[in-house]
C-alpha atoms as a PDB file:
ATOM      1  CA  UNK A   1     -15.109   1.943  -4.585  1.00  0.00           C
ATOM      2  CA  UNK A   2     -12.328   0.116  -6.654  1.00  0.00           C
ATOM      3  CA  UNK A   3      -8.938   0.285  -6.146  1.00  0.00           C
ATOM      4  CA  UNK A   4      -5.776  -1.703  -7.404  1.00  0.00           C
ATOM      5  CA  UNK A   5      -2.594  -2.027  -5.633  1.00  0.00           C
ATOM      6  CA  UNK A   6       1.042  -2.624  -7.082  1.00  0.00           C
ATOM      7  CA  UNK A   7       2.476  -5.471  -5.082  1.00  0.00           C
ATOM      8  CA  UNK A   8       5.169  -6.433  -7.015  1.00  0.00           C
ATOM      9  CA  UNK A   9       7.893  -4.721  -4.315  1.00  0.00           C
ATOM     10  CA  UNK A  10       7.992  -8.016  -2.758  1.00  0.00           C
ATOM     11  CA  UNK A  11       7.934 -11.299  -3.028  1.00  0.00           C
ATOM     12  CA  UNK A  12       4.151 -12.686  -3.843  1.00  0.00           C
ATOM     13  CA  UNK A  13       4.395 -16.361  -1.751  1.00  0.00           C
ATOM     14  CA  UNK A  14       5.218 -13.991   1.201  1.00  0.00           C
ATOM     15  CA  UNK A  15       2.712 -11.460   0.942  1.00  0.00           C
ATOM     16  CA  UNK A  16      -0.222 -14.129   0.466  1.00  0.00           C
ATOM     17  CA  UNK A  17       0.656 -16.428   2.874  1.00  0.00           C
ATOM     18  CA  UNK A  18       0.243 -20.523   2.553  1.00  0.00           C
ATOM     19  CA  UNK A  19      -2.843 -20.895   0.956  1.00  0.00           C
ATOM     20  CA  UNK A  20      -3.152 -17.192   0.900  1.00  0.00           C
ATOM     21  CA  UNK A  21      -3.745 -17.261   4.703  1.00  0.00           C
ATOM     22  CA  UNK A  22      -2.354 -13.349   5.276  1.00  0.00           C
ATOM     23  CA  UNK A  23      -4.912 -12.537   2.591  1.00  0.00           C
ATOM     24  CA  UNK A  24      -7.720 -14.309   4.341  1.00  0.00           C
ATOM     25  CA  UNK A  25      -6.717 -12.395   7.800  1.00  0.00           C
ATOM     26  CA  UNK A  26      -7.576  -9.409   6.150  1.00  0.00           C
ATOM     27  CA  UNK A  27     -10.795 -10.716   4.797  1.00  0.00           C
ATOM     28  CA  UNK A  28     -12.166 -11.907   7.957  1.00  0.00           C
ATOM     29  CA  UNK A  29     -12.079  -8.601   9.458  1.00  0.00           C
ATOM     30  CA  UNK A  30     -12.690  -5.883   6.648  1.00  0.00           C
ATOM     31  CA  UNK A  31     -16.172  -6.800   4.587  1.00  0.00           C
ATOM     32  CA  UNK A  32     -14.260  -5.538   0.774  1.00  0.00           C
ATOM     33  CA  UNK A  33     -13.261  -8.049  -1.908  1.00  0.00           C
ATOM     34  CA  UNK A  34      -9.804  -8.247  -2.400  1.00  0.00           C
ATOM     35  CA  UNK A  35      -8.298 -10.374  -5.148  1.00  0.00           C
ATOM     36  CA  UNK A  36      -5.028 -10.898  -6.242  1.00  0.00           C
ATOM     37  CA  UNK A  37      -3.464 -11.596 -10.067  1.00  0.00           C
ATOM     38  CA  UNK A  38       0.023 -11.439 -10.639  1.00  0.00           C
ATOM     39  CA  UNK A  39       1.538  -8.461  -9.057  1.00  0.00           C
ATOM     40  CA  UNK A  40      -1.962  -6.560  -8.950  1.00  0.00           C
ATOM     41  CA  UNK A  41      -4.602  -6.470  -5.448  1.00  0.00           C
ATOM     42  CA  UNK A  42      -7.546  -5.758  -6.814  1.00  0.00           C
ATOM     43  CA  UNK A  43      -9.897  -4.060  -4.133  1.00  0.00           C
ATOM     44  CA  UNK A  44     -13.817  -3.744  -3.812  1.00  0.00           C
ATOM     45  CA  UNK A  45     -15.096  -1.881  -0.675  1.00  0.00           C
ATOM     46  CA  UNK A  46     -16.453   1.152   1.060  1.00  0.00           C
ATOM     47  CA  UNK A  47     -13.925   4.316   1.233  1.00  0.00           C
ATOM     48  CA  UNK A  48     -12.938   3.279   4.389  1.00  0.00           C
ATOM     49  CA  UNK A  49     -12.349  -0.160   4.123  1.00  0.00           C
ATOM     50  CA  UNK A  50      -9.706   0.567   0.996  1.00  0.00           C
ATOM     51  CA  UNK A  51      -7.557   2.851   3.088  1.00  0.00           C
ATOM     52  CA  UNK A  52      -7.757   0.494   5.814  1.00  0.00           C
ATOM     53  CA  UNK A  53      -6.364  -2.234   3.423  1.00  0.00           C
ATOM     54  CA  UNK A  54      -3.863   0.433   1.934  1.00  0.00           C
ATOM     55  CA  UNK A  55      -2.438   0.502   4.867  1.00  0.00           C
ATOM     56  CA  UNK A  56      -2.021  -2.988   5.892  1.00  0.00           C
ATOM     57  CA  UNK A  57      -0.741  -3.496   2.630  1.00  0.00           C
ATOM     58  CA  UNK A  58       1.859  -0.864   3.058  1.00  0.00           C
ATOM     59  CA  UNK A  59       2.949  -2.166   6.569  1.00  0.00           C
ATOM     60  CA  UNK A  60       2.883  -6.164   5.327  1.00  0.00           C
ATOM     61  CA  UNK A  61       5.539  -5.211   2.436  1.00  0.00           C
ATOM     62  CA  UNK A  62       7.504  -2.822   4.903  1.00  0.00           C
ATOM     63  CA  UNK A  63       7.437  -5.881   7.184  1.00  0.00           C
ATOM     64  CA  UNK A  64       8.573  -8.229   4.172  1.00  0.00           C
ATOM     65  CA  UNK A  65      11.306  -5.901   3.113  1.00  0.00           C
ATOM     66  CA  UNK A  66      12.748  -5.399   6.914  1.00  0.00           C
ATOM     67  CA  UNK A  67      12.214  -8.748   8.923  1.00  0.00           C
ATOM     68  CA  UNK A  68      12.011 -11.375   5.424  1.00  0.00           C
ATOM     69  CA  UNK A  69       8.108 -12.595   6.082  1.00  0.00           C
ATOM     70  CA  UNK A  70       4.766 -11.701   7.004  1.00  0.00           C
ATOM     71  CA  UNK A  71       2.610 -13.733   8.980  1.00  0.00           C
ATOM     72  CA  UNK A  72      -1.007 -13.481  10.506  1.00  0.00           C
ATOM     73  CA  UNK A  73       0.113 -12.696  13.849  1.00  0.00           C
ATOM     74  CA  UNK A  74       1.636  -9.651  12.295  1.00  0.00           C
ATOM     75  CA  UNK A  75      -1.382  -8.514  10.008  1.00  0.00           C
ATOM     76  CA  UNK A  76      -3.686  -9.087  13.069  1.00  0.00           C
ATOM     77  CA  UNK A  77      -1.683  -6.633  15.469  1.00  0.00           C
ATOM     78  CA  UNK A  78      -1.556  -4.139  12.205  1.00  0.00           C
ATOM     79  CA  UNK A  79      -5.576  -4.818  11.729  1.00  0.00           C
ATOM     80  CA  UNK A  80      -6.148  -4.106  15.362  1.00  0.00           C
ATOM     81  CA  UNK A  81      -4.136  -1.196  16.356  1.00  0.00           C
ATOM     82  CA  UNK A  82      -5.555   0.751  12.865  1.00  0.00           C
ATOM     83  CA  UNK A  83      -9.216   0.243  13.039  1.00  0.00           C
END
């Protein structure tokens, strides 16, 4: 399944990460592509793995918008306490 997400809400340097290290967080624990150009996620995956990384998504630029920043720490605690 192929999905693309509209990212440009926030701020793109925040929502990746340093060398796209929030991005990579994801990645390591959900087996679906993700890519990102411009203001567009591009996801690959199962069903389940694309809502999974909707809503991570959704809670990293809720987190961006409320607190300034994302980091791992947060995307991990999101990763765990949804799957």
């Amino acid at each position: 399944m192929k999905k693309k997400i509209d990212i440009s809400g926030v701020d793109s340097l925040l929502f990746l990460g340093l060398d796209d290290k929030n991005i990579k967080t994801i990645q390591e624990k959900i087996d679906a592509q993700i890519v990102v150009r411009g203001c567009d996620m591009h996801l690959d995956g199962t069903k389940s793995e694309i809502k999974l990384i909707e809503s991570v998504v959704n809670e990293m630029m809720l987190t961006i918008n409320s607190k300034g920043y994302v980091d791992t720490d947060d995307i991990s605690l999101y990763l765990n306490s949804l799957s």
